[in-house]
N, C-alpha and C. Protein backbone atom coordinates (compact mmCIF):
# COMPACT_ATOMS: atom_id res chain seq x y z
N UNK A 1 155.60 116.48 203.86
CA UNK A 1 155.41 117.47 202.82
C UNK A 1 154.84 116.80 201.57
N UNK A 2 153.75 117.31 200.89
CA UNK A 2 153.61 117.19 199.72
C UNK A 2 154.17 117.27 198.98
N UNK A 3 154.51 115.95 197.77
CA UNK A 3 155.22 115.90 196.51
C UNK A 3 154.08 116.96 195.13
N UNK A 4 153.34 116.87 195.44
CA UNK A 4 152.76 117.57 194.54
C UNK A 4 152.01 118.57 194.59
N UNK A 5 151.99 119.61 193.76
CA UNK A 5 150.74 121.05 194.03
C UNK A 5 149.59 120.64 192.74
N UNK A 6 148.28 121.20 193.32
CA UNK A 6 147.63 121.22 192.40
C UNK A 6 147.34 122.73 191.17
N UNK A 7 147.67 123.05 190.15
CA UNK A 7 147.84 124.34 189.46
C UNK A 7 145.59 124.67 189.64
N UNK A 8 145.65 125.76 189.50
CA UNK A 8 144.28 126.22 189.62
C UNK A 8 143.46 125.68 188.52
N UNK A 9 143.90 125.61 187.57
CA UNK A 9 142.77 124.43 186.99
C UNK A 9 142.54 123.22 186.59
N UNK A 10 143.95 123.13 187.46
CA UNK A 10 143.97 121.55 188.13
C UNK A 10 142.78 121.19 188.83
N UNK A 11 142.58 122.32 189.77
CA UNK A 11 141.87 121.85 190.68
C UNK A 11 140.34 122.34 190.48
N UNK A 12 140.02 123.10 189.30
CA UNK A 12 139.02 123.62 188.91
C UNK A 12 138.38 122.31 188.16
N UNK A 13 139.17 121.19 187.16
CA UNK A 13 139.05 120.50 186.17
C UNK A 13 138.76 119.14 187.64
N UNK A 14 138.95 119.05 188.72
CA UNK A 14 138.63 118.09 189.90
C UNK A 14 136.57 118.26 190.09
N UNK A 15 137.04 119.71 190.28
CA UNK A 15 135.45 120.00 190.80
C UNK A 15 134.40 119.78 189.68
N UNK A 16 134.57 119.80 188.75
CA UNK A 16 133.99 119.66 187.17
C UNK A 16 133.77 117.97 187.51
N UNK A 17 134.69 117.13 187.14
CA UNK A 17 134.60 115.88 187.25
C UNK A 17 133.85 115.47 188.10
N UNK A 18 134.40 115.89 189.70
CA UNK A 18 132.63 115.25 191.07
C UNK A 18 131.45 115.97 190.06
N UNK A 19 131.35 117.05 190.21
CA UNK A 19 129.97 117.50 189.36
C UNK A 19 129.42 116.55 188.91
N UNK A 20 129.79 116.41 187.82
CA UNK A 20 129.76 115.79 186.44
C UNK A 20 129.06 114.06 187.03
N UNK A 21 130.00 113.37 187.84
CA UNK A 21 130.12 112.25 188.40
C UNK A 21 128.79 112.51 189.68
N UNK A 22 128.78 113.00 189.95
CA UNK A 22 127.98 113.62 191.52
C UNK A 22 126.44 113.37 190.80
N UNK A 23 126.20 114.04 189.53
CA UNK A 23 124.50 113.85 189.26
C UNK A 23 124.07 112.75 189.27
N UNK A 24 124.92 111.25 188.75
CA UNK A 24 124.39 109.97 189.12
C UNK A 24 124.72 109.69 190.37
N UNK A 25 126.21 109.68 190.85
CA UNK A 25 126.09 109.32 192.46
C UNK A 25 126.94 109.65 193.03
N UNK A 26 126.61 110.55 194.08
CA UNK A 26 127.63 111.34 194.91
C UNK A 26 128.85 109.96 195.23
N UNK A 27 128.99 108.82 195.56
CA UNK A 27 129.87 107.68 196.32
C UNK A 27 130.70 107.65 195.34
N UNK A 28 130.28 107.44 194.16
CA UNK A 28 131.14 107.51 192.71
C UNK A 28 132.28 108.72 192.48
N UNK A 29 131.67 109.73 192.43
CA UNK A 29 132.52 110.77 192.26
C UNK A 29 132.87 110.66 193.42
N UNK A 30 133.20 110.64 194.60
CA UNK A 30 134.39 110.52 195.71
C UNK A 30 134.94 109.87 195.33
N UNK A 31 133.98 108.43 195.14
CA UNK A 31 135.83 107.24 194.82
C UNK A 31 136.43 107.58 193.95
N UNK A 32 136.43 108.61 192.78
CA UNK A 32 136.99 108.72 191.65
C UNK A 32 137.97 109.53 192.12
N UNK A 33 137.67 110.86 192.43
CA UNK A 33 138.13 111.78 193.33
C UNK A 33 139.26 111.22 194.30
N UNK A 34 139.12 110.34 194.79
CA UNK A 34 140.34 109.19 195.56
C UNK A 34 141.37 108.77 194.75
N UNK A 35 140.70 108.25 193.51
CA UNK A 35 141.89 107.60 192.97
C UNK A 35 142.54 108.63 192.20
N UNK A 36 142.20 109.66 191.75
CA UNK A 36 142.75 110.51 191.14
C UNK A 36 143.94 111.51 192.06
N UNK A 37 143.46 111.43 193.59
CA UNK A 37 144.27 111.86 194.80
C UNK A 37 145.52 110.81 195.05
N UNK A 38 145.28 109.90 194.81
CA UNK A 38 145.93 108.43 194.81
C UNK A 38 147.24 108.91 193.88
N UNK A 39 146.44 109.16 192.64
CA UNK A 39 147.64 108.84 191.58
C UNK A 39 147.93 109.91 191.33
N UNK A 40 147.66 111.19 192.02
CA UNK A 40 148.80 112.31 192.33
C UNK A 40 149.98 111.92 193.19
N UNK A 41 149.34 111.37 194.56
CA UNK A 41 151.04 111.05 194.60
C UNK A 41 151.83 110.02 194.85
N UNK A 42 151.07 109.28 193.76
CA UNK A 42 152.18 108.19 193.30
C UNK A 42 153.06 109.07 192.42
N UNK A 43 152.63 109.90 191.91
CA UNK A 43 153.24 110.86 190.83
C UNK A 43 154.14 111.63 191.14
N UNK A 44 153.91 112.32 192.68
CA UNK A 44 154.99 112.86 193.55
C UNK A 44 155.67 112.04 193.76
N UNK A 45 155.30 111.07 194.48
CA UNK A 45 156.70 109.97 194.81
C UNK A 45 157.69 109.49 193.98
N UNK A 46 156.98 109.55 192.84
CA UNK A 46 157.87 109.06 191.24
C UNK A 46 157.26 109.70 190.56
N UNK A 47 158.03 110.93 189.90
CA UNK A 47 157.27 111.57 189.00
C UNK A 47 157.74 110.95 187.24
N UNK A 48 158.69 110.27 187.08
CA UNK A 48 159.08 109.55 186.09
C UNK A 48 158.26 108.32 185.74
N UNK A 49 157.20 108.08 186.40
CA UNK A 49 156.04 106.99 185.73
C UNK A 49 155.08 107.67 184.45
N UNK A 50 155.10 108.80 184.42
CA UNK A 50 154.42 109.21 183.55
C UNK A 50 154.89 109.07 181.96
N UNK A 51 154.38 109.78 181.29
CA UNK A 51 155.15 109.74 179.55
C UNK A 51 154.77 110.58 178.66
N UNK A 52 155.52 110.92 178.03
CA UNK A 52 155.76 112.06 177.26
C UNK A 52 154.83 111.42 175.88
N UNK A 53 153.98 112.59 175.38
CA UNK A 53 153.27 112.78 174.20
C UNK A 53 153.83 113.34 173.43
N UNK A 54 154.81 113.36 172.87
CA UNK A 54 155.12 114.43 171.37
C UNK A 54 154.37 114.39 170.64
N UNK A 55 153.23 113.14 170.32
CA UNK A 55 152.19 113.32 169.52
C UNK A 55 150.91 114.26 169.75
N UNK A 56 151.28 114.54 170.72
CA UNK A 56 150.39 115.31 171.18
C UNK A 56 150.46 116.93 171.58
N UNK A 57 151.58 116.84 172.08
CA UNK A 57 152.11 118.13 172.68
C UNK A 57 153.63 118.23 172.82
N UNK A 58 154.00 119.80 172.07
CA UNK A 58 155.51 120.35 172.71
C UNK A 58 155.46 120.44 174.40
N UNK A 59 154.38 120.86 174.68
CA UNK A 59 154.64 121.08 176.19
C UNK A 59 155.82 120.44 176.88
N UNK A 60 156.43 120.69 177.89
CA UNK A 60 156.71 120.00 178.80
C UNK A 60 156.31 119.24 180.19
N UNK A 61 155.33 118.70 179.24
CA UNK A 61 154.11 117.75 180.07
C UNK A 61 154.41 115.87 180.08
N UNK A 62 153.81 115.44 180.75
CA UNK A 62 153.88 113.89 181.41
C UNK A 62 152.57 113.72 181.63
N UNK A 63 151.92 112.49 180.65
CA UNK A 63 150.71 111.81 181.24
C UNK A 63 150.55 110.83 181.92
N UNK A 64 149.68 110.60 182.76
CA UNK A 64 149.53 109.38 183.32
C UNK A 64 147.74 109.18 183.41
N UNK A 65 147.53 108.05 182.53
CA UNK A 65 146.08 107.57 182.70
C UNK A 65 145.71 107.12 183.93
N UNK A 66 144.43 107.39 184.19
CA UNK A 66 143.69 106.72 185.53
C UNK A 66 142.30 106.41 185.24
N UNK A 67 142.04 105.63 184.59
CA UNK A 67 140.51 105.15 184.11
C UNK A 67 140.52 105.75 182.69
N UNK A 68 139.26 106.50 183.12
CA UNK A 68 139.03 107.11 181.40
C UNK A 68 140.00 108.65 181.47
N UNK A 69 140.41 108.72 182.87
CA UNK A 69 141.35 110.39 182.84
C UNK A 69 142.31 110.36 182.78
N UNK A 70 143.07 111.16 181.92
CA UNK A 70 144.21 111.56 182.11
C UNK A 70 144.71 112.56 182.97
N UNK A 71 146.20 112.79 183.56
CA UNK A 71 146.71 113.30 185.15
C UNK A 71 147.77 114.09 184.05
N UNK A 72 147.98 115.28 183.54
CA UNK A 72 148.64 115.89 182.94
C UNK A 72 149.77 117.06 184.05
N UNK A 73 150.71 116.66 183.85
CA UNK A 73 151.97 117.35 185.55
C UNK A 73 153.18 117.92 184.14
N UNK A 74 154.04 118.73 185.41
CA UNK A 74 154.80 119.13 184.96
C UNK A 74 156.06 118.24 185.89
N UNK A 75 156.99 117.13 185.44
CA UNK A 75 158.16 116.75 186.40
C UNK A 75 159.33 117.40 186.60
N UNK A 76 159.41 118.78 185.88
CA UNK A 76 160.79 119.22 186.28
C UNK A 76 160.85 119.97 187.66
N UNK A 77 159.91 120.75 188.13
CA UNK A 77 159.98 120.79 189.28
C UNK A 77 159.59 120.54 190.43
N UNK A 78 159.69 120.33 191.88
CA UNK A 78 159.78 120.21 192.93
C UNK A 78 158.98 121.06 193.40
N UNK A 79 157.72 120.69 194.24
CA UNK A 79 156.97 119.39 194.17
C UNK A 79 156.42 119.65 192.41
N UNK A 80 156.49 118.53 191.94
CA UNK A 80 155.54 118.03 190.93
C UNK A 80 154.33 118.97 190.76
N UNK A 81 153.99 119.78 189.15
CA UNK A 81 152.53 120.46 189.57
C UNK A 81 151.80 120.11 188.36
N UNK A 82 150.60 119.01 188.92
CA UNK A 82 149.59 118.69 188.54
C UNK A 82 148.93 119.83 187.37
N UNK A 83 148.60 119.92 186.42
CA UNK A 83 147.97 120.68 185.21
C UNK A 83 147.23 120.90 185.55
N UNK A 84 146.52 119.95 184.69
CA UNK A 84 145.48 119.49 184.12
C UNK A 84 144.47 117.78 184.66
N UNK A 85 143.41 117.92 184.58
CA UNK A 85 142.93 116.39 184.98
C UNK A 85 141.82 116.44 183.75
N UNK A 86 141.91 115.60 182.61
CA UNK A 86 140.41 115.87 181.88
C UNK A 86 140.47 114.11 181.35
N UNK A 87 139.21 114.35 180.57
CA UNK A 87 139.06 112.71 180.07
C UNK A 87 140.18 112.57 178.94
N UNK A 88 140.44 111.07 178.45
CA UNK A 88 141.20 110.56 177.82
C UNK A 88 140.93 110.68 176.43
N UNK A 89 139.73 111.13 176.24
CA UNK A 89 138.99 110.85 174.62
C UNK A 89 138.59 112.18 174.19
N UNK A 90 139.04 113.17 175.33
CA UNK A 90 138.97 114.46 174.19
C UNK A 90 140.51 114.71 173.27
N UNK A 91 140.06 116.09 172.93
CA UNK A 91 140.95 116.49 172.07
C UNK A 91 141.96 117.35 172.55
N UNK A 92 143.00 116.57 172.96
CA UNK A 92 143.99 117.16 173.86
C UNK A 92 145.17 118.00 172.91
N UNK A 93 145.42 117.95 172.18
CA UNK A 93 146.32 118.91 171.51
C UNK A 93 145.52 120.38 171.32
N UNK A 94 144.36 120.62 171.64
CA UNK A 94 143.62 121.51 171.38
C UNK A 94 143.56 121.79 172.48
N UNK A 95 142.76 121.00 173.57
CA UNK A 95 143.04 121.00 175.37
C UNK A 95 144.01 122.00 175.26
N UNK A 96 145.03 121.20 175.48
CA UNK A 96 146.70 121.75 176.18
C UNK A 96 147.03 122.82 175.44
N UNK A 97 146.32 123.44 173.96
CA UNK A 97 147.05 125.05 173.67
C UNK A 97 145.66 125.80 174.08
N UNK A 98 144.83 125.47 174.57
CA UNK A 98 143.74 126.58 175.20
C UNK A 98 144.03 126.68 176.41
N UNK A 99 144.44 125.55 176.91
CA UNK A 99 144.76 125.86 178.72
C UNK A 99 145.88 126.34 178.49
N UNK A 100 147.25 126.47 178.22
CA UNK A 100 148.25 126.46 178.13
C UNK A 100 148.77 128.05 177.65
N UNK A 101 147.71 128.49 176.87
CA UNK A 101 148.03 130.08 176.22
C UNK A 101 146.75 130.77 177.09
N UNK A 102 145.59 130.50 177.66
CA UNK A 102 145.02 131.43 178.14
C UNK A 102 144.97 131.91 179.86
């Protein structure tokens, strides 16, 4: 069984990234796509590797970096559900109340 679900724009914010990654080189965006599959469930397996932003967000969210992305989950419940996946250098307090309220 899977430790983790992906939320719908979880998995919307996946397909964006190959895109994105895919116009220079399709091999790239897979491997990225891997490791980002990777470190979902390391995340299921231990969802306590991640860490809490208060600087960032009330949510009850857990980040975990993976290159330039961040893996934004929820750990209180069973399986683990994946958010969000976006880059590290946007503006995530703004991110997380547009995804989060709409």
């Amino acid at each position: 069984m899977t430790q983790y679900i992906l939320s719908e724009d979880a998995d919307l914010d996946l397909d964006g990234i190959w895109d994105y990654i895919a116009k220079d080189n399709v091999d790239a965006a897979d491997q990225w796509i891997g490791k980002l599959f990777d470190a979902f469930d390391a995340i299921g397996d231990s969802p306590g590797i991640g860490h809490k932003r208060e600087d960032l967000t009330a949510y009850p969210v857990l980040f975990w970096p993976v290159g330039a992305y961040l893996v934004i989950y929820r750990a209180a419940s069973r399986p683990v559900e994946i958010v969000a996946v976006t880059q590290g250098g946007r503006d995530i307090p703004a991110f997380l109340q547009n995804r989060f309220s709409g």
